[in-house]
C-alpha atoms as a PDB file:
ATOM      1  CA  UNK A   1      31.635  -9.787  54.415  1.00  0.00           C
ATOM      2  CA  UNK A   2      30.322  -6.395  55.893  1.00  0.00           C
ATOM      3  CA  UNK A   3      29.102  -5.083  58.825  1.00  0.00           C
ATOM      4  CA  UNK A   4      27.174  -2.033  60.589  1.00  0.00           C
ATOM      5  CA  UNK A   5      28.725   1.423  61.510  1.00  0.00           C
ATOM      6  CA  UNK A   6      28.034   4.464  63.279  1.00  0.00           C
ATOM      7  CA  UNK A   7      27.913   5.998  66.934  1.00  0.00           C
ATOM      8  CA  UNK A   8      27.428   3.519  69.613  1.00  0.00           C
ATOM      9  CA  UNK A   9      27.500   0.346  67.366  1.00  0.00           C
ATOM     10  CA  UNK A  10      29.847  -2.210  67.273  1.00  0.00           C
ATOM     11  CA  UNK A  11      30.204  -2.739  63.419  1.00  0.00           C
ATOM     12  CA  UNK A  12      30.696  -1.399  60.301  1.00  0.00           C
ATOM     13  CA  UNK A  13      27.986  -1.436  56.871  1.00  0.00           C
ATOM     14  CA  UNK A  14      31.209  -2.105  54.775  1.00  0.00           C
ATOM     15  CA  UNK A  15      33.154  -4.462  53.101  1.00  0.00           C
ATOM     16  CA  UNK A  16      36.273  -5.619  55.456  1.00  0.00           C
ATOM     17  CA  UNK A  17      38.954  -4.273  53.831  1.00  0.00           C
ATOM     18  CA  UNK A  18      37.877  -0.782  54.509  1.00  0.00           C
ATOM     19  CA  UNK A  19      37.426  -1.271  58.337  1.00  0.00           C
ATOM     20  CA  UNK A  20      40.803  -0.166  59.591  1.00  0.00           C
ATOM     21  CA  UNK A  21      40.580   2.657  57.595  1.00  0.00           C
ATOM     22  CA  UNK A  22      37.259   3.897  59.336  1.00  0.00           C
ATOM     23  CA  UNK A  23      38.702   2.727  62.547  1.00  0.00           C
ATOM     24  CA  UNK A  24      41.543   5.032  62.301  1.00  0.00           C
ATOM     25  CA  UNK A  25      39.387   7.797  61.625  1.00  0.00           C
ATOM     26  CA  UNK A  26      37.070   7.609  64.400  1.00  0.00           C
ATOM     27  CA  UNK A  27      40.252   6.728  66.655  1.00  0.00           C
ATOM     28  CA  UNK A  28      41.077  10.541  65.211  1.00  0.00           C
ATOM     29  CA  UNK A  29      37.938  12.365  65.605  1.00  0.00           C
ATOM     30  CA  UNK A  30      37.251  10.590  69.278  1.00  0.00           C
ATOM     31  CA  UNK A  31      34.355  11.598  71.653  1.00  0.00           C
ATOM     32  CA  UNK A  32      36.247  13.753  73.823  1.00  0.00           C
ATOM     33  CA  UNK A  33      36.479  16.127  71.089  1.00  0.00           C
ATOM     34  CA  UNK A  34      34.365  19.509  72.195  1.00  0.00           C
ATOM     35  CA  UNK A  35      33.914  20.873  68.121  1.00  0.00           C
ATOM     36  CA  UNK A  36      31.129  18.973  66.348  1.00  0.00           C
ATOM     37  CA  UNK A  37      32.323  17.702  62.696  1.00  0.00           C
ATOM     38  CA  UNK A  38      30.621  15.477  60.128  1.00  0.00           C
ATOM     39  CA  UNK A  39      32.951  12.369  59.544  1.00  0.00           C
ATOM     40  CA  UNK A  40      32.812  11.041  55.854  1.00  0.00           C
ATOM     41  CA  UNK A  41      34.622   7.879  54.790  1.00  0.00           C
ATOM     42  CA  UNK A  42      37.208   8.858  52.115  1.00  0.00           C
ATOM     43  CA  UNK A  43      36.642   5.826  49.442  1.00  0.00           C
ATOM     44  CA  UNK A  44      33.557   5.613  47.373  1.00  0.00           C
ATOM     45  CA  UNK A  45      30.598   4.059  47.527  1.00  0.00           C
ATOM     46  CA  UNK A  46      29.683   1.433  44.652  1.00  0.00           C
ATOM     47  CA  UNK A  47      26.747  -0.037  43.158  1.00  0.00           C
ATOM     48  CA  UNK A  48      25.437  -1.209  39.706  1.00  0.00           C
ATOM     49  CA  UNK A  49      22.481   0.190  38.166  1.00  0.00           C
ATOM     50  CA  UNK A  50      19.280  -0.683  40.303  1.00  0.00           C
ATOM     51  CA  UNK A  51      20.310  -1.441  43.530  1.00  0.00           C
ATOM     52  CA  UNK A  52      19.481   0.770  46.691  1.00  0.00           C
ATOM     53  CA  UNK A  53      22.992   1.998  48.636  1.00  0.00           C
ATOM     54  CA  UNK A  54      23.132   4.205  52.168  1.00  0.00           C
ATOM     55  CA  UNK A  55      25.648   7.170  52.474  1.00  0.00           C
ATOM     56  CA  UNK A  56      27.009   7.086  55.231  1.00  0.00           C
ATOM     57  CA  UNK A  57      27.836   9.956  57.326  1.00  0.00           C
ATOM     58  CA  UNK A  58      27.504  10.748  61.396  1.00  0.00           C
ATOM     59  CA  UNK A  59      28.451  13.273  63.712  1.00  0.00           C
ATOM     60  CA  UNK A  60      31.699  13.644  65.858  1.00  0.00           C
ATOM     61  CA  UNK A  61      31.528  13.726  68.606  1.00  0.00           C
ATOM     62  CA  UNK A  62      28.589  11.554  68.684  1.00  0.00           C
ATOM     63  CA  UNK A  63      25.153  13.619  69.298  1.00  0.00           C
ATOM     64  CA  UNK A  64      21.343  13.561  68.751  1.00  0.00           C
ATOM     65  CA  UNK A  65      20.566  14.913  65.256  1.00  0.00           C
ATOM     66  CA  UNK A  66      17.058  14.847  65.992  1.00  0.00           C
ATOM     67  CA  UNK A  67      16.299  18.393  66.321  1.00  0.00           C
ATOM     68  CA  UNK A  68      19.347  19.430  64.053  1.00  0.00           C
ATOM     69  CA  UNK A  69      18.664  20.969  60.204  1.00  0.00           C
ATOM     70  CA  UNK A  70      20.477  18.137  58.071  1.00  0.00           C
ATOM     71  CA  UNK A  71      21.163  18.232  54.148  1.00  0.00           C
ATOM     72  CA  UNK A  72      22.252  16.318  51.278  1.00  0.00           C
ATOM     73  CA  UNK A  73      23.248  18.001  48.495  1.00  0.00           C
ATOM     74  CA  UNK A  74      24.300  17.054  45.058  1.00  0.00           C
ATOM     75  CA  UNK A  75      27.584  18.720  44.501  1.00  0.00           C
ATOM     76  CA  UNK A  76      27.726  19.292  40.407  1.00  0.00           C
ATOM     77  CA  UNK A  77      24.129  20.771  41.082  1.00  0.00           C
ATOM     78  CA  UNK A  78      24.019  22.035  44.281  1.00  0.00           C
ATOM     79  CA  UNK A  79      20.685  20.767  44.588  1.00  0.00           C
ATOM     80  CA  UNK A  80      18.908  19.475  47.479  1.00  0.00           C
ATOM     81  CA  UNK A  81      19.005  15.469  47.496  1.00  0.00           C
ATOM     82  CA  UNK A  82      17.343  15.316  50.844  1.00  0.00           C
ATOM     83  CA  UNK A  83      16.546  17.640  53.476  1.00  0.00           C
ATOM     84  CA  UNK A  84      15.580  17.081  57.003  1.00  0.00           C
ATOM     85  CA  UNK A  85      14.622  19.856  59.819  1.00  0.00           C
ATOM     86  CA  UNK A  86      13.027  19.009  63.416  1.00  0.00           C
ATOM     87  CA  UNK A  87      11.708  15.901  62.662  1.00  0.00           C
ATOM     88  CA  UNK A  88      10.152  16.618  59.081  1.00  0.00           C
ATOM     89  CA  UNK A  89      11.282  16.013  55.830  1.00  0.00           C
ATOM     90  CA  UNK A  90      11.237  19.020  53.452  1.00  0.00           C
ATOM     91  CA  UNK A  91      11.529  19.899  49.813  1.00  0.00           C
ATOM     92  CA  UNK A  92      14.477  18.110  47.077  1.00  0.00           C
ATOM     93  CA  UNK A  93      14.904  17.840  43.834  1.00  0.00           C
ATOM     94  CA  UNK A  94      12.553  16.191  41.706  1.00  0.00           C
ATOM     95  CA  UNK A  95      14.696  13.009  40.133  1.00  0.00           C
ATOM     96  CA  UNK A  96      15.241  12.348  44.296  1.00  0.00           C
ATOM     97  CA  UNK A  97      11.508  12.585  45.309  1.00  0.00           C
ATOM     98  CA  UNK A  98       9.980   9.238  46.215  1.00  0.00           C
ATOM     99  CA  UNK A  99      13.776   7.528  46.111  1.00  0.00           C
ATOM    100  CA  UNK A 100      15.842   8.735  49.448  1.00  0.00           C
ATOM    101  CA  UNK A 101      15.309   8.622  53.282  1.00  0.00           C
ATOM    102  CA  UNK A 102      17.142   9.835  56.086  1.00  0.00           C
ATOM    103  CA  UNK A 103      17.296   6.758  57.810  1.00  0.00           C
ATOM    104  CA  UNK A 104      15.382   7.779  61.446  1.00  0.00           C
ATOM    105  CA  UNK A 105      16.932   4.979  63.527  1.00  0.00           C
ATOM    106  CA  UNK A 106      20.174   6.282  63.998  1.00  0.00           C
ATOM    107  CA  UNK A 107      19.695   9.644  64.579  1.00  0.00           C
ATOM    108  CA  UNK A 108      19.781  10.034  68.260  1.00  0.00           C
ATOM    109  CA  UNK A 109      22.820   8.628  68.130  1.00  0.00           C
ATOM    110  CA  UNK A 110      24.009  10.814  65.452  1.00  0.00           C
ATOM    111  CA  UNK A 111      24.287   8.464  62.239  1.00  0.00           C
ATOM    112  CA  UNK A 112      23.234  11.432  59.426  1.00  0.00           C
ATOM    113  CA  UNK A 113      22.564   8.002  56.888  1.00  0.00           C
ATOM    114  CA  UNK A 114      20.831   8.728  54.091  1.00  0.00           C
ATOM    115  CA  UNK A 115      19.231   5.291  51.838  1.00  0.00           C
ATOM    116  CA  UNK A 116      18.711   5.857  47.952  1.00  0.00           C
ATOM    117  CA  UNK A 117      16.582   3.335  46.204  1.00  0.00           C
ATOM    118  CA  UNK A 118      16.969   2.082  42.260  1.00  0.00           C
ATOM    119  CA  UNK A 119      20.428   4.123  41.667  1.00  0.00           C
ATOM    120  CA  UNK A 120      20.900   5.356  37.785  1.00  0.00           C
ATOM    121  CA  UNK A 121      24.222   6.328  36.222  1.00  0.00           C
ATOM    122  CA  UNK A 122      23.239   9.606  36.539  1.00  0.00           C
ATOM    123  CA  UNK A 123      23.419   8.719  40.792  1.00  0.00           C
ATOM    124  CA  UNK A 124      27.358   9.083  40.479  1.00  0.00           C
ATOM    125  CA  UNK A 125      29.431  11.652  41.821  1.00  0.00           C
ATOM    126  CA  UNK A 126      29.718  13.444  44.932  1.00  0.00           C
ATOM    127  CA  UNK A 127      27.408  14.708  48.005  1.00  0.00           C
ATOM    128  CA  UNK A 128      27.676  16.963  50.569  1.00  0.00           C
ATOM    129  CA  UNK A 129      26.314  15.909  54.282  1.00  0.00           C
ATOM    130  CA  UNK A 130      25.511  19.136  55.975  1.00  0.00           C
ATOM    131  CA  UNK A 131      24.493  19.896  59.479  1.00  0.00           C
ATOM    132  CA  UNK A 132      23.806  23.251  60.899  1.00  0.00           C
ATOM    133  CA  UNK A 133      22.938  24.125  64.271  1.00  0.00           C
ATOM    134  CA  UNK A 134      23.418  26.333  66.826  1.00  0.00           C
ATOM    135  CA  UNK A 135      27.164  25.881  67.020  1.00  0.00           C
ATOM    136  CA  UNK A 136      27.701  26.465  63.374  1.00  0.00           C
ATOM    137  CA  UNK A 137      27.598  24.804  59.778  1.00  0.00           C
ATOM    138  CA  UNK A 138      29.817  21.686  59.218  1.00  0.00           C
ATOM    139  CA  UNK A 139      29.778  19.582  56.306  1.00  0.00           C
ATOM    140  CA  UNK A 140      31.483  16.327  54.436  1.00  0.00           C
ATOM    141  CA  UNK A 141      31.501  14.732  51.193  1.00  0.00           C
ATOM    142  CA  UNK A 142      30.757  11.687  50.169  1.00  0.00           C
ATOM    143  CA  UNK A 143      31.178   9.541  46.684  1.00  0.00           C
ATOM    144  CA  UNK A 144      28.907   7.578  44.849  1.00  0.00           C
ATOM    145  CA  UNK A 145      29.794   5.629  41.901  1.00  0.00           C
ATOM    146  CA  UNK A 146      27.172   3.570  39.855  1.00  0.00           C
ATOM    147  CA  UNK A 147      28.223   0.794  37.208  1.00  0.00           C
ATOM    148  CA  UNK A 148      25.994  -0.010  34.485  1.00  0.00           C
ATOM    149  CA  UNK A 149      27.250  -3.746  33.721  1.00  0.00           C
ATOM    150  CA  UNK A 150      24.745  -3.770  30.738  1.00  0.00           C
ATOM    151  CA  UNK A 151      26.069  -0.422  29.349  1.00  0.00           C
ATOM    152  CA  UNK A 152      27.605  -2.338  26.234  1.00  0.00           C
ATOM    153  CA  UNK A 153      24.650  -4.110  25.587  1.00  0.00           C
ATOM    154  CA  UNK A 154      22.727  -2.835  22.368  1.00  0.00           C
ATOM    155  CA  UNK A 155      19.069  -3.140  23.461  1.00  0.00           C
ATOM    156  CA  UNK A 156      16.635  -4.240  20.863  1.00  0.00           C
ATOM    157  CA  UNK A 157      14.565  -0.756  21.372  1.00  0.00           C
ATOM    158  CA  UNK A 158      17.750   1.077  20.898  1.00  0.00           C
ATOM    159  CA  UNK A 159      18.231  -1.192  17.606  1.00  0.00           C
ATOM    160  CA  UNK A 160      14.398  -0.490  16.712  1.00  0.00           C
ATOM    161  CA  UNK A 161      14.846   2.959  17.079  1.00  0.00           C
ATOM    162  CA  UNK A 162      17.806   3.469  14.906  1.00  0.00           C
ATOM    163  CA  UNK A 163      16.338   1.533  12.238  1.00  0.00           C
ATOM    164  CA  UNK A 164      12.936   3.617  12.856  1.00  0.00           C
ATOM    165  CA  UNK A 165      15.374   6.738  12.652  1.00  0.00           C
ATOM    166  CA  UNK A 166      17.222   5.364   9.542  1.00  0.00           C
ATOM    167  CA  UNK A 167      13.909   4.475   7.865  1.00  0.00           C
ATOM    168  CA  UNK A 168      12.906   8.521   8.903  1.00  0.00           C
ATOM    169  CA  UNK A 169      15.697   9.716   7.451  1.00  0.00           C
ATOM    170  CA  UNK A 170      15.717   7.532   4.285  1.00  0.00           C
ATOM    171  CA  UNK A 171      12.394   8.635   3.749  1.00  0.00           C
ATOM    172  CA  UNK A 172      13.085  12.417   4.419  1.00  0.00           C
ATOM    173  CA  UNK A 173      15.351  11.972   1.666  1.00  0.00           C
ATOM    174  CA  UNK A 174      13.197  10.670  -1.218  1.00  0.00           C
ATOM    175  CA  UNK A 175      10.559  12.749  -0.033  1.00  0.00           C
ATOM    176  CA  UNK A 176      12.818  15.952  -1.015  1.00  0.00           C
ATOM    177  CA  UNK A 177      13.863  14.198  -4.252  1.00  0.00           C
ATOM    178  CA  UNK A 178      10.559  13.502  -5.432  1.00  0.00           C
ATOM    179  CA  UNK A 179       9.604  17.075  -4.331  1.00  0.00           C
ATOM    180  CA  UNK A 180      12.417  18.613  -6.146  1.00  0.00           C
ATOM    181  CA  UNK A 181      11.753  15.652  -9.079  1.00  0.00           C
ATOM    182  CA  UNK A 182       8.274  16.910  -9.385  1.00  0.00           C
ATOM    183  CA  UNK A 183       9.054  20.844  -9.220  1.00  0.00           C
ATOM    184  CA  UNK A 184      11.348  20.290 -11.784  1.00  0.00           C
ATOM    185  CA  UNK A 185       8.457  18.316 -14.156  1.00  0.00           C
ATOM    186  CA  UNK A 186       6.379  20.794 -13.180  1.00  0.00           C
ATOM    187  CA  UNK A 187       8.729  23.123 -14.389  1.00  0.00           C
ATOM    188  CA  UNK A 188       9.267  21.705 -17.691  1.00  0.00           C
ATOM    189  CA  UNK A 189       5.503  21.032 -17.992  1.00  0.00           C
ATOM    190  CA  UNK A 190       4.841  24.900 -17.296  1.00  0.00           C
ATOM    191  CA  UNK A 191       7.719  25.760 -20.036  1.00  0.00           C
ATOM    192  CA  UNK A 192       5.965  23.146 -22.112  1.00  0.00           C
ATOM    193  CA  UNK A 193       2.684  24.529 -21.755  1.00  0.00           C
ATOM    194  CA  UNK A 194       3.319  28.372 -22.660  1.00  0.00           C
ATOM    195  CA  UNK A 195       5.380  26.532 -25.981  1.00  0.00           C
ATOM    196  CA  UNK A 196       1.813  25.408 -26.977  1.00  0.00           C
ATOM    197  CA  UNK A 197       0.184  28.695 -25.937  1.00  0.00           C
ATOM    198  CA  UNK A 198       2.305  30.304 -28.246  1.00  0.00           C
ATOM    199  CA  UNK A 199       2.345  27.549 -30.909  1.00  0.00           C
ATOM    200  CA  UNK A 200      -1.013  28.699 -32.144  1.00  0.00           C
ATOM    201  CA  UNK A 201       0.453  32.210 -32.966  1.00  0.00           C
ATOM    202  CA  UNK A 202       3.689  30.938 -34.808  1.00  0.00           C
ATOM    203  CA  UNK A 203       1.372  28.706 -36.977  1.00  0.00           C
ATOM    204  CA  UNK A 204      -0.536  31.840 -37.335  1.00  0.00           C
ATOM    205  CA  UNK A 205       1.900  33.688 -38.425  1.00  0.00           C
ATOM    206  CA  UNK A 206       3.940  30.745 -40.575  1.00  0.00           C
ATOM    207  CA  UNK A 207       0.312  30.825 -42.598  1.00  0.00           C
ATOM    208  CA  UNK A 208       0.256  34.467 -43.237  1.00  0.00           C
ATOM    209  CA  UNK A 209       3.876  34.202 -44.499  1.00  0.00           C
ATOM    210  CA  UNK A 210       3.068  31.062 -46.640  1.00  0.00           C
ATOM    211  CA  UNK A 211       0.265  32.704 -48.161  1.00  0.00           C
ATOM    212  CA  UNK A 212       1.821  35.375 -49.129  1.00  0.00           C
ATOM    213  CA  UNK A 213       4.305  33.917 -50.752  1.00  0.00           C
ATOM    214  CA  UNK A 214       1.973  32.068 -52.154  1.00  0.00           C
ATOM    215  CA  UNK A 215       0.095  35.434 -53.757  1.00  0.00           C
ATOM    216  CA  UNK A 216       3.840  36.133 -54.708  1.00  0.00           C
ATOM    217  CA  UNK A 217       4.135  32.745 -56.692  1.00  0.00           C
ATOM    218  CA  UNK A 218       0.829  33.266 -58.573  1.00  0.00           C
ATOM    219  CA  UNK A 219       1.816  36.860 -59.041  1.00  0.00           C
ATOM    220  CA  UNK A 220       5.071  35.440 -60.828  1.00  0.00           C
ATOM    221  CA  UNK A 221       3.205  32.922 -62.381  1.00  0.00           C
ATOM    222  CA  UNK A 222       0.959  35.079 -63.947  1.00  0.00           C
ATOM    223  CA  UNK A 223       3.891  37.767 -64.982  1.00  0.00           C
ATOM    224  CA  UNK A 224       5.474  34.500 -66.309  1.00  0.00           C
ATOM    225  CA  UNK A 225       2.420  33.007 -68.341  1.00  0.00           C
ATOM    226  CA  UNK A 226       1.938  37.160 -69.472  1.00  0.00           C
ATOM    227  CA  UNK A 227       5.644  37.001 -70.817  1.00  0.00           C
ATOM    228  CA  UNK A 228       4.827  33.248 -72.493  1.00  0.00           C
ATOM    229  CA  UNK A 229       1.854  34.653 -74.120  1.00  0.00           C
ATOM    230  CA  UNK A 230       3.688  37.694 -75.499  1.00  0.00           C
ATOM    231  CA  UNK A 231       6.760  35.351 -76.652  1.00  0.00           C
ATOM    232  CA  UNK A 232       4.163  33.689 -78.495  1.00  0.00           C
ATOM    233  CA  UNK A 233       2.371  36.632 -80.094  1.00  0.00           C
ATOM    234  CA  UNK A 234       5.900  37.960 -81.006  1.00  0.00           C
ATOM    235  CA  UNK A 235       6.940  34.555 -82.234  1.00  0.00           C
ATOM    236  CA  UNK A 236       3.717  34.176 -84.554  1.00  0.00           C
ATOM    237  CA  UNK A 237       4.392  37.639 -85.893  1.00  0.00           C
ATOM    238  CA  UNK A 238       7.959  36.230 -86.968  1.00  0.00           C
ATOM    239  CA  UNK A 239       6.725  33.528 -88.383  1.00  0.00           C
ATOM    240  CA  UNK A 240       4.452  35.701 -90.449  1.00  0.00           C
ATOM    241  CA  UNK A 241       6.933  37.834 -91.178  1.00  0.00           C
ATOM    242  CA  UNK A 242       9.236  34.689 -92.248  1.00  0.00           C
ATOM    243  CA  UNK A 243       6.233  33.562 -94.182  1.00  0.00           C
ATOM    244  CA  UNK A 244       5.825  36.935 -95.967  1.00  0.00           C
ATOM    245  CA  UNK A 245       9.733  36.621 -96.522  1.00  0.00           C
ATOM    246  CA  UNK A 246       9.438  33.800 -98.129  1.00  0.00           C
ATOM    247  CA  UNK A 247       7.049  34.429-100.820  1.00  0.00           C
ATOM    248  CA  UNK A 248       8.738  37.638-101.201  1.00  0.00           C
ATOM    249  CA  UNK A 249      11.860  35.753-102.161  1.00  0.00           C
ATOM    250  CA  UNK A 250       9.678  33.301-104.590  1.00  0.00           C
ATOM    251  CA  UNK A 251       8.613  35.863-106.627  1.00  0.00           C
ATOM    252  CA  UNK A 252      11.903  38.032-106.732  1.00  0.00           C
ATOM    253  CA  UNK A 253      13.075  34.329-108.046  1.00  0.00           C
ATOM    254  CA  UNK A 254      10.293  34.165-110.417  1.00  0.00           C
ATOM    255  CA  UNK A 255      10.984  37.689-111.867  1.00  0.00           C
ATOM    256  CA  UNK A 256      14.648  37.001-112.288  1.00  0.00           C
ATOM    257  CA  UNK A 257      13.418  33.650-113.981  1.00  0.00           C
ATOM    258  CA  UNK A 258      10.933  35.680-116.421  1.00  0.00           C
ATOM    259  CA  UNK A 259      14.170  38.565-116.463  1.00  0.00           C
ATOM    260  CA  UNK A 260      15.934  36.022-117.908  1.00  0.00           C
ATOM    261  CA  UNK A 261      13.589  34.330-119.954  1.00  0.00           C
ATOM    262  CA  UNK A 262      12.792  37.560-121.996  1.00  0.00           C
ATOM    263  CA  UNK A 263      16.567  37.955-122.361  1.00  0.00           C
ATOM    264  CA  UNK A 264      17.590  35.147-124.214  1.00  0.00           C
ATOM    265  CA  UNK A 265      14.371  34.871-126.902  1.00  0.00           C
ATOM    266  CA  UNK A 266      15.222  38.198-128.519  1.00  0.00           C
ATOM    267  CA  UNK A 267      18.724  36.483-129.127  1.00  0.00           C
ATOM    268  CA  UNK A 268      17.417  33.443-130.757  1.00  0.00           C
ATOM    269  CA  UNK A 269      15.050  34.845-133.138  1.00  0.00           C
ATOM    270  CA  UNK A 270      18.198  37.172-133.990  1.00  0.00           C
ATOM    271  CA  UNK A 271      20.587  34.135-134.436  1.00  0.00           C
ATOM    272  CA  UNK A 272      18.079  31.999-136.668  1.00  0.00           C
ATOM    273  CA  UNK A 273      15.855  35.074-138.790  1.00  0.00           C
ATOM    274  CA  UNK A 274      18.901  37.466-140.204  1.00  0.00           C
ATOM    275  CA  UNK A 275      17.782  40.730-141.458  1.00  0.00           C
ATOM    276  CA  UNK A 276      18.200  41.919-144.981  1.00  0.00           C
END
């Protein structure tokens, strides 16, 4: 159930259980009074996520705010929600612009209700009312909570996006190991590379050493087939000289042979022929 408030109306914009409260209030801050104040319920207003709400505020005692400078102000910010002077609405924030009006109707009888259209989360918390005129500055607050019933809900973008994220990231990842995969190759191929530069060269200079100690092997060989050759000249001159030897040692035996010979004839012709 609700119902319309304000000066000089005969119900309340709010749900039932709040209307003795507010009664007792304006019972409180009655007409009679001579100093002008800014009466503010003191429970919150609620809505979900989308919905258009009113904060309500009006003057006590009740007067025309017409021609009266009038402000709502965002307390965590301090910025101007919605500001009205003489009739004209003036600058605000810019999340507010196109989204609140100061609700003309009640004015004259000094209802200061401001209407908000398409709340967000970021709607909640507390506003200042604010009137200033010639009497002075007076002011009251006002709460706003919003309630995102869908909160919980995982949308599918939200999904999408974390998967587009995760795919990002994944990719990010292999991209910098391939990179480093690759530098290190590249690496290797460079160390690689100057190897076979200088492979040329060590061949070089593994031919140079082979052939010369492959001049030293013929050199040996030749000192070798030099000594063979002069084994062989020495060992034909002993075999000359064995040869020599040899005949030598026949004739000494035929001398001793024809030594003995002439020995033993003289004896036989003295054994058979005595002399006489």
């Amino acid at each position: 159930m609700w119902f319309v408030s304000g000066c000089k109306q005969s119900s309340f914009a709010l749900p039932w259980r709040t209307l003795l409260a507010y009664l007792v209030a304006l019972n409180l801050l009655c007409p009679g009074s001579a100093k002008l104040r800014v009466v503010a319920l003191n429970f919150p207003v609620t809505a979900t996520v989308g919905q258009d709400v009113v904060l309500h505020c009006h003057l006590s005692p009740c007067k025309d705010a017409r021609s009266l400078d009038i402000r709502w102000i965002q307390h965590r910010s301090s910025g101007l929600v919605h500001h009205y002077q003489n009739g004209e609405d003036l600058e605000q924030m810019e999340e507010y612009k196109g989204r609140t009006e100061l609700l003309r109707d009640g004015l004259s009888d000094g209802n200061l209700y401001l209407h908000i259209t398409a709340v967000s989360s970021s709607d909640s918390g507390s506003y200042m009312c604010t009137v200033q005129d010639d009497g002075g500055y007076v002011e009251a607050m006002v709460n706003l909570q919003v309630s995102d019933p869908f909160s919980h809900i995982v949308h599918p973008w939200k999904v999408a996006l974390a998967v587009v994220l995760t795919l990002l990231f994944a990719s990010f990842v292999i991209i910098v190991f391939l990179h480093r995969m690759q530098a290190a190759q590249t690496k290797n191929l460079k160390i690689k590379d100057a190897v076979l530069e200088e492979l040329p060269v060590i061949l070089v200079k593994k031919i140079e050493e082979f052939e010369k100690e492959n001049s030293q092997l013929k050199k040996q060989v030749a000192e070798l087939v030099e000594q063979i050759e002069e084994f062989e000249k020495e060992n034909s001159q002993l075999k000359e000289h064995y040869m020599k030897m040899v005949l030598s040692a026949a004739d000494l035996k035929k001398q001793v042979a024809e030594l003995e010979l002439g020995e033993s004839s003289p004896n036989q012709r003295n054994m058979g022929f005595p002399t006489g």
